[in-house]
PDB file of N, CA and C in Angstrom:
ATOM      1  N   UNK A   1     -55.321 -80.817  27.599  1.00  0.00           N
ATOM      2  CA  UNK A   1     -56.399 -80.262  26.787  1.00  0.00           C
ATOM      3  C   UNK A   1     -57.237 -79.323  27.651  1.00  0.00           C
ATOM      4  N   UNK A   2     -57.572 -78.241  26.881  1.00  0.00           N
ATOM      5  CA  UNK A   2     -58.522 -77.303  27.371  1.00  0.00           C
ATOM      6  C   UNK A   2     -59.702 -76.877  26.640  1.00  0.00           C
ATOM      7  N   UNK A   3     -60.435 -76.481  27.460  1.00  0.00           N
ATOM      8  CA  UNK A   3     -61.936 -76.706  26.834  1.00  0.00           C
ATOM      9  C   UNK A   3     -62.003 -74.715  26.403  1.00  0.00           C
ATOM     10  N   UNK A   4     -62.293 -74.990  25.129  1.00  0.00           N
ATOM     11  CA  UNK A   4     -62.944 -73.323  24.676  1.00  0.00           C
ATOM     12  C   UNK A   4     -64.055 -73.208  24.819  1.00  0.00           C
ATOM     13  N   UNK A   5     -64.544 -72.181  24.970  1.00  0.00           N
ATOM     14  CA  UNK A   5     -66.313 -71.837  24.782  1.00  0.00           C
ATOM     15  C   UNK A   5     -66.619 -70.300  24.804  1.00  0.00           C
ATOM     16  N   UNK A   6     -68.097 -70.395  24.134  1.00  0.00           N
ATOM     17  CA  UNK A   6     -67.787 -69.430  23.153  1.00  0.00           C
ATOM     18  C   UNK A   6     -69.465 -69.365  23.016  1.00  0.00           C
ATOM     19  N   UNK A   7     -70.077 -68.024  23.464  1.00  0.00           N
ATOM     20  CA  UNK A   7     -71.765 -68.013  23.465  1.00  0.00           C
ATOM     21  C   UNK A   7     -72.227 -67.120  22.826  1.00  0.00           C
ATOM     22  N   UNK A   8     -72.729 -67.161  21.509  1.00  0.00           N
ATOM     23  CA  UNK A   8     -73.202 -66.474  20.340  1.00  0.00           C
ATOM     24  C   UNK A   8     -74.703 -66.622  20.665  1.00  0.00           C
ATOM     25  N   UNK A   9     -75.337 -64.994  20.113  1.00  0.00           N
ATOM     26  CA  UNK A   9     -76.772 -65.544  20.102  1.00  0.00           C
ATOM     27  C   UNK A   9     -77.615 -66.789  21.042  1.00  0.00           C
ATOM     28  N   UNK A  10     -76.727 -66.779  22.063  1.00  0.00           N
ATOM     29  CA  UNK A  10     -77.643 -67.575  23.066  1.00  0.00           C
ATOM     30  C   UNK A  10     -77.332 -68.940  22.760  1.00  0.00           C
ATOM     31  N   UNK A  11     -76.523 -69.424  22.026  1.00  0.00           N
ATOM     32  CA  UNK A  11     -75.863 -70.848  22.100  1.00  0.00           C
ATOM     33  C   UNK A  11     -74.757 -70.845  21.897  1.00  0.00           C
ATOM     34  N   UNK A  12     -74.441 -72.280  22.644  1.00  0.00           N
ATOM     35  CA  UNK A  12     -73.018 -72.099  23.772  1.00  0.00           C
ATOM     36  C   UNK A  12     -72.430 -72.998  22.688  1.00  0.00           C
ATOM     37  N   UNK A  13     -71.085 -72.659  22.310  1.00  0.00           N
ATOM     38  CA  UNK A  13     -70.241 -73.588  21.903  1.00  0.00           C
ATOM     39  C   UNK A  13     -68.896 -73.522  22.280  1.00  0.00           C
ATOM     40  N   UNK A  14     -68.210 -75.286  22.506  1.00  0.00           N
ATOM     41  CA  UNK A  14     -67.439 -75.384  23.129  1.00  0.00           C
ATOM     42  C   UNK A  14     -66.450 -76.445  22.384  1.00  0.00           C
ATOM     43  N   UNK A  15     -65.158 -76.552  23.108  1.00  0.00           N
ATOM     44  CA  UNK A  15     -64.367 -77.158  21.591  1.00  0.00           C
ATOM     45  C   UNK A  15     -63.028 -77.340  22.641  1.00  0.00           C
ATOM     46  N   UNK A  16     -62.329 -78.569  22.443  1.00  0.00           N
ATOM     47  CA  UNK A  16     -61.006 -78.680  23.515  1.00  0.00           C
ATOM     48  C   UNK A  16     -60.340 -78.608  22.411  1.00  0.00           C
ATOM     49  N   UNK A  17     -58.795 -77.849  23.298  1.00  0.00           N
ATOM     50  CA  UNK A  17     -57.578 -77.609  22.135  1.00  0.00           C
ATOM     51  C   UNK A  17     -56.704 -77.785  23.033  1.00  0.00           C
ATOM     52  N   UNK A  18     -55.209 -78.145  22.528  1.00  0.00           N
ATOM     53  CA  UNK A  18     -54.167 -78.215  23.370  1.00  0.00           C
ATOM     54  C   UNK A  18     -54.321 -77.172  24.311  1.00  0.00           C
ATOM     55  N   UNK A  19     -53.780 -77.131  25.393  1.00  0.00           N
ATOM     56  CA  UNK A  19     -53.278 -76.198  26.371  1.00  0.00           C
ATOM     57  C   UNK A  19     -52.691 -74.804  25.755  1.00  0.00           C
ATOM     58  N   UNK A  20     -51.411 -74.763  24.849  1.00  0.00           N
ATOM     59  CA  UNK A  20     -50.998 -73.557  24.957  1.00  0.00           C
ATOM     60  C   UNK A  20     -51.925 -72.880  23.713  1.00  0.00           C
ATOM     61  N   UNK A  21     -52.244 -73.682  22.570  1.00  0.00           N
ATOM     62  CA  UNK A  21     -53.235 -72.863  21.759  1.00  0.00           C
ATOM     63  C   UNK A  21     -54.755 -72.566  22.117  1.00  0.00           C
ATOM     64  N   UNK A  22     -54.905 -73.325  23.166  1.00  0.00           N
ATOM     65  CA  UNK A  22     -56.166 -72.766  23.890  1.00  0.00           C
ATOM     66  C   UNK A  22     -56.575 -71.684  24.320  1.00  0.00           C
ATOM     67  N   UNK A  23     -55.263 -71.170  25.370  1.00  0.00           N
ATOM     68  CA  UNK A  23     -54.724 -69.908  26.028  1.00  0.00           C
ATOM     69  C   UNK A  23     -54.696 -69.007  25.096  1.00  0.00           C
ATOM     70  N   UNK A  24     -53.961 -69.549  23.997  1.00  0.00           N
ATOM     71  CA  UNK A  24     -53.788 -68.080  22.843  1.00  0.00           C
ATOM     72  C   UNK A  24     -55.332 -68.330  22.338  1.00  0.00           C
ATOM     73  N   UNK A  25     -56.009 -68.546  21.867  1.00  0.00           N
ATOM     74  CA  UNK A  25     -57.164 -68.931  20.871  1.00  0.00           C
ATOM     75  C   UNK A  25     -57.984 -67.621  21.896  1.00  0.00           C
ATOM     76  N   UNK A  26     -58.189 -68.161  23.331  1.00  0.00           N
ATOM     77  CA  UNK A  26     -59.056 -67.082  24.367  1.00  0.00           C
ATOM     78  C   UNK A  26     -58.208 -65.908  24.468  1.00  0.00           C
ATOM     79  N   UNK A  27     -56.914 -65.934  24.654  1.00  0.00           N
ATOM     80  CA  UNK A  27     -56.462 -63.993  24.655  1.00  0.00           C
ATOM     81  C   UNK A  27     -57.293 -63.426  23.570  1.00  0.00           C
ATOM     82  N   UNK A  28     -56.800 -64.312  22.369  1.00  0.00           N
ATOM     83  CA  UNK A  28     -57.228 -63.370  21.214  1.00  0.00           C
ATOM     84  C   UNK A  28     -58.615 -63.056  21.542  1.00  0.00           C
ATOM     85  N   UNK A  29     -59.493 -64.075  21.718  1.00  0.00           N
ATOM     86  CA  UNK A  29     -60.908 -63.465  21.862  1.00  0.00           C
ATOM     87  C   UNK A  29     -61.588 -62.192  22.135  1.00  0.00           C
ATOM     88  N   UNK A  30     -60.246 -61.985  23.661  1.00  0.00           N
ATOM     89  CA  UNK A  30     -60.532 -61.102  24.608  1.00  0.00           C
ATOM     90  C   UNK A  30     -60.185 -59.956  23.832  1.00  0.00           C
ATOM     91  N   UNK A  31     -59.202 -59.664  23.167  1.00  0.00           N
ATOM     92  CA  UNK A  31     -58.442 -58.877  22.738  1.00  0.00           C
ATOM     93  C   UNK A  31     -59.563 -58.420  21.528  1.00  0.00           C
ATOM     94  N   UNK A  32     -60.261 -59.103  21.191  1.00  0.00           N
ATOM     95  CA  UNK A  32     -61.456 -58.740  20.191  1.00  0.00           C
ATOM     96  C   UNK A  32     -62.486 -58.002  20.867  1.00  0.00           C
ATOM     97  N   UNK A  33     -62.695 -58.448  21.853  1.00  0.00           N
ATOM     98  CA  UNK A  33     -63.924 -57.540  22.271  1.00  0.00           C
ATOM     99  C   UNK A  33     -64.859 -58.941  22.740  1.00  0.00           C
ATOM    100  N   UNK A  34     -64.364 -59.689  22.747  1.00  0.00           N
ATOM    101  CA  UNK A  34     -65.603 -60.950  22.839  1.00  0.00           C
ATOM    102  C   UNK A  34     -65.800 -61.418  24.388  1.00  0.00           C
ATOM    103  N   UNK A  35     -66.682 -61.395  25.030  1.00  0.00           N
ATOM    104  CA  UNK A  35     -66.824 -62.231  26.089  1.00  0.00           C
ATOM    105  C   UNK A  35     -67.208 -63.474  26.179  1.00  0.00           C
ATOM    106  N   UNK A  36     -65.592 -63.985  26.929  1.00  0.00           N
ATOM    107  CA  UNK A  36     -66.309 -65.617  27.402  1.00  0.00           C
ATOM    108  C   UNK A  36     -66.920 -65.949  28.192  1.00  0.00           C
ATOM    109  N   UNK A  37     -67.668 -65.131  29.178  1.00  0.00           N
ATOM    110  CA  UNK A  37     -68.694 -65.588  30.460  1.00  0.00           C
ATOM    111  C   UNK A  37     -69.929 -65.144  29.901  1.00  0.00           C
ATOM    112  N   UNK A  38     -69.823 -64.626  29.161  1.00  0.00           N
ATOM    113  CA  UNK A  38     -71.468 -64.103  28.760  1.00  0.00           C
ATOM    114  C   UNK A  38     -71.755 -64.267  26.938  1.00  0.00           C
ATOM    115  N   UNK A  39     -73.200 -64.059  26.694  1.00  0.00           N
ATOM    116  CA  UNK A  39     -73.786 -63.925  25.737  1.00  0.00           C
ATOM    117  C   UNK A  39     -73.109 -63.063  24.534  1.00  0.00           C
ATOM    118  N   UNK A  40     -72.611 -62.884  23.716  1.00  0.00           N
ATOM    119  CA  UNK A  40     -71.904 -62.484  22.109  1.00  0.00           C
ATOM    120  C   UNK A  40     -73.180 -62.244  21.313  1.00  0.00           C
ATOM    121  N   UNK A  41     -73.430 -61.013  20.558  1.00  0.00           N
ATOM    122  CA  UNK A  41     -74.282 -61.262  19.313  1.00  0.00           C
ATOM    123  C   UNK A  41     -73.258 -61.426  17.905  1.00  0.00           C
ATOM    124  N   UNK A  42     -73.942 -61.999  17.239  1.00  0.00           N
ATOM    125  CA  UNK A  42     -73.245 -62.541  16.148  1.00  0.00           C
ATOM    126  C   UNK A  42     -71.850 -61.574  14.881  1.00  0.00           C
ATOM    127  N   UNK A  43     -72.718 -60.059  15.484  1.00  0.00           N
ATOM    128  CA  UNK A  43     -71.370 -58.690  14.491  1.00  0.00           C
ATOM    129  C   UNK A  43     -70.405 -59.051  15.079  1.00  0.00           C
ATOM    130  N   UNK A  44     -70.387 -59.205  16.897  1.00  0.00           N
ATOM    131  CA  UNK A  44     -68.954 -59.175  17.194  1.00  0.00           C
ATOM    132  C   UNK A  44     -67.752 -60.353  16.983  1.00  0.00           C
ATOM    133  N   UNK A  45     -68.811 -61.671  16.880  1.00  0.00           N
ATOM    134  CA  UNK A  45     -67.583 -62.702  16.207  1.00  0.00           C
ATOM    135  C   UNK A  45     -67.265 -62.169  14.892  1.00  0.00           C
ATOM    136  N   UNK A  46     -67.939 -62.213  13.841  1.00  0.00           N
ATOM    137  CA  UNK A  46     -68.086 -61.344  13.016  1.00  0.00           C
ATOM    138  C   UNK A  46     -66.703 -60.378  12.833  1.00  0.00           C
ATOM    139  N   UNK A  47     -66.853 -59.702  13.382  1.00  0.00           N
ATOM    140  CA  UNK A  47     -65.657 -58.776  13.254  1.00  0.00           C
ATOM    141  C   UNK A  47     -64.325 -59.157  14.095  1.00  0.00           C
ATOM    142  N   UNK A  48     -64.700 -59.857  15.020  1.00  0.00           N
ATOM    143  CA  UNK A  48     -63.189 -60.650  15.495  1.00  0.00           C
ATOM    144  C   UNK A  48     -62.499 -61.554  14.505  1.00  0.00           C
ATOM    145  N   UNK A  49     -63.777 -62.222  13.221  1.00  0.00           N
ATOM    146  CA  UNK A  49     -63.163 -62.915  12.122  1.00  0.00           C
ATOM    147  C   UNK A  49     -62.373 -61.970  11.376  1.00  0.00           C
ATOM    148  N   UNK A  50     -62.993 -60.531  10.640  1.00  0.00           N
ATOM    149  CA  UNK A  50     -62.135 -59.732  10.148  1.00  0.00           C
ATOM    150  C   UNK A  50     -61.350 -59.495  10.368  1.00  0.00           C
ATOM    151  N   UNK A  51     -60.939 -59.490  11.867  1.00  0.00           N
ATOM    152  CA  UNK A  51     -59.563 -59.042  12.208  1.00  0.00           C
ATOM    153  C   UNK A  51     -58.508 -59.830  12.062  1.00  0.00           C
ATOM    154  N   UNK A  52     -59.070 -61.210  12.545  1.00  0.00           N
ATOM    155  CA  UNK A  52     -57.882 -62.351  12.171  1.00  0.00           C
ATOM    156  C   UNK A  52     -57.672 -61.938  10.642  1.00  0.00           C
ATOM    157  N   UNK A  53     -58.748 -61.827   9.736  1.00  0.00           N
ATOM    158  CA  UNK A  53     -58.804 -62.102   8.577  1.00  0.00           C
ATOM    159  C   UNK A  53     -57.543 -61.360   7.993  1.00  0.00           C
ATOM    160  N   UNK A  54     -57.822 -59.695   8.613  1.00  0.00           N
ATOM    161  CA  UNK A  54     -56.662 -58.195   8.247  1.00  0.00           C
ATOM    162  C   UNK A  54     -55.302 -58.870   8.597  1.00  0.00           C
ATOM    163  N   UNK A  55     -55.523 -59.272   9.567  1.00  0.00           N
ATOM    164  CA  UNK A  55     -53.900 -59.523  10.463  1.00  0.00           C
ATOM    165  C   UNK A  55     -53.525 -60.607   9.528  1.00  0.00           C
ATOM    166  N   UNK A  56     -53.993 -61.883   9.197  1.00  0.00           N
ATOM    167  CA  UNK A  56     -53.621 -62.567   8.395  1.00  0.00           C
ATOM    168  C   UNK A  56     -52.993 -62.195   6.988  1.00  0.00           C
ATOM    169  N   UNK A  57     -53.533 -61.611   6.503  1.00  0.00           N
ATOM    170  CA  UNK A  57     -53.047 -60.944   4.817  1.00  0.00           C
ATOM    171  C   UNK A  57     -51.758 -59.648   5.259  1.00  0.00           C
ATOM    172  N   UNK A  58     -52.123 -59.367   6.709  1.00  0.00           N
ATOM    173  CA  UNK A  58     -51.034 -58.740   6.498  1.00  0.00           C
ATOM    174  C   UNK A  58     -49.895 -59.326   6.817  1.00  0.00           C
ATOM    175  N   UNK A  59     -49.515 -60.782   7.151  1.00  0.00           N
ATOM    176  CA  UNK A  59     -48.526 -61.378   7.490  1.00  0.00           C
ATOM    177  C   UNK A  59     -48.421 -62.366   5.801  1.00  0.00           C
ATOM    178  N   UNK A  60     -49.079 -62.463   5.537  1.00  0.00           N
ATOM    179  CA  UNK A  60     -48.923 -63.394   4.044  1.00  0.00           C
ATOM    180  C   UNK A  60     -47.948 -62.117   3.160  1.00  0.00           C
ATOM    181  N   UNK A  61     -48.648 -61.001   3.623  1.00  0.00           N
ATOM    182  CA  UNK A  61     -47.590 -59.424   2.236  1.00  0.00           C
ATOM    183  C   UNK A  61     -46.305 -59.402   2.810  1.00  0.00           C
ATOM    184  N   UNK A  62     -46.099 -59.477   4.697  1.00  0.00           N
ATOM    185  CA  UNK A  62     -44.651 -59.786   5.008  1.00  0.00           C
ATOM    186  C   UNK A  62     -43.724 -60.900   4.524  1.00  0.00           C
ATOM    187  N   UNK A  63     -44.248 -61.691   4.683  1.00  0.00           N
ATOM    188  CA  UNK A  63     -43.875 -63.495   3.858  1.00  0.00           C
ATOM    189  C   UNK A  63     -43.651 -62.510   2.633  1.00  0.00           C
ATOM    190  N   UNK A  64     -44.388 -62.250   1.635  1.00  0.00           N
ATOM    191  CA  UNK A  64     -43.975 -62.167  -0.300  1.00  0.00           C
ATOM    192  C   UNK A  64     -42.934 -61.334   0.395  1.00  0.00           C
ATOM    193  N   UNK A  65     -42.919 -59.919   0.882  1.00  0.00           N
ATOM    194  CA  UNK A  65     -42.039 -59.200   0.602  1.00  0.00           C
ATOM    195  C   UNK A  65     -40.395 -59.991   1.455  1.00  0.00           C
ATOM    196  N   UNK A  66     -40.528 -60.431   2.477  1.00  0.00           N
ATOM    197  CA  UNK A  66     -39.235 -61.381   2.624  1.00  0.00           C
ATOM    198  C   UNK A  66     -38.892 -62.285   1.483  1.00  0.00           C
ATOM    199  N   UNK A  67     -39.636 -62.909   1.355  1.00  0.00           N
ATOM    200  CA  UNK A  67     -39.256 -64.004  -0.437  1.00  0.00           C
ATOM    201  C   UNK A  67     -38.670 -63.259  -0.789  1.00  0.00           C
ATOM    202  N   UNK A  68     -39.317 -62.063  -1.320  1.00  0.00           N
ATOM    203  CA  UNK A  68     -38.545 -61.533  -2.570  1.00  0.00           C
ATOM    204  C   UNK A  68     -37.157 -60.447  -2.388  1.00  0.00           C
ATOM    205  N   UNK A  69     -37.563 -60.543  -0.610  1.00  0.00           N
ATOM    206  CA  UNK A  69     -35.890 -59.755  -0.599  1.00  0.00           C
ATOM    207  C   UNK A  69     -34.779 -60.861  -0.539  1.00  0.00           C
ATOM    208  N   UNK A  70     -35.151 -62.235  -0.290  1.00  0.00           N
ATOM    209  CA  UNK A  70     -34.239 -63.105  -0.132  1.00  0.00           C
ATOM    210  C   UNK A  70     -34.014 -63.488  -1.172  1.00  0.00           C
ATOM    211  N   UNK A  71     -34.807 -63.087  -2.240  1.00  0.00           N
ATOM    212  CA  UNK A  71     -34.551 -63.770  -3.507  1.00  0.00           C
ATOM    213  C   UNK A  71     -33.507 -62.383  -4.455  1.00  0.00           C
ATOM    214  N   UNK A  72     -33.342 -61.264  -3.500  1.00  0.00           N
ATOM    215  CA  UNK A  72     -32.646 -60.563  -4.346  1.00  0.00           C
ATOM    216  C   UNK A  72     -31.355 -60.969  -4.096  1.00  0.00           C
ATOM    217  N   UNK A  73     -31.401 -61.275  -3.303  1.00  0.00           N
ATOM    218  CA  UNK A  73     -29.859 -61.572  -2.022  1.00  0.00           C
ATOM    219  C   UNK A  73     -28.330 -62.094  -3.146  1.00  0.00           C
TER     220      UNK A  73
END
């Protein structure tokens, strides 16, 4: 287990997750724009949520459109 953390607006939050989804959970962070050694104001989680959010729907439209090519098959 590894410990996340994560400092918005001046409070610290922290959260253990397995090892390898830990690692991924903090790339992504980084990859957002977010710093884990320092202070975050609240737009930039904020918009690191949107992004999961984009990236997500765009893997749910890959999923339908595989269904439905497998379903032409």
């Amino acid at each position: 287990m590894k410990v996340v953390g994560l400092t918005v607006a001046g409070n610290r939050y922290e959260i253990k997750l397995e090892d390898e989804f830990a690692d991924f959970v903090n790339n992504d962070l980084k990859k957002a724009g977010l710093l884990l050694d320092r202070d975050n104001n609240p737009a930039d989680l904020f918009k690191a949520y949107l992004r999961l959010a984009k990236q997500n729907t765009s893997y749910e439209d890959e999923i339908e459109l595989l269904i439905e090519t497998l379903d032409g098959l």
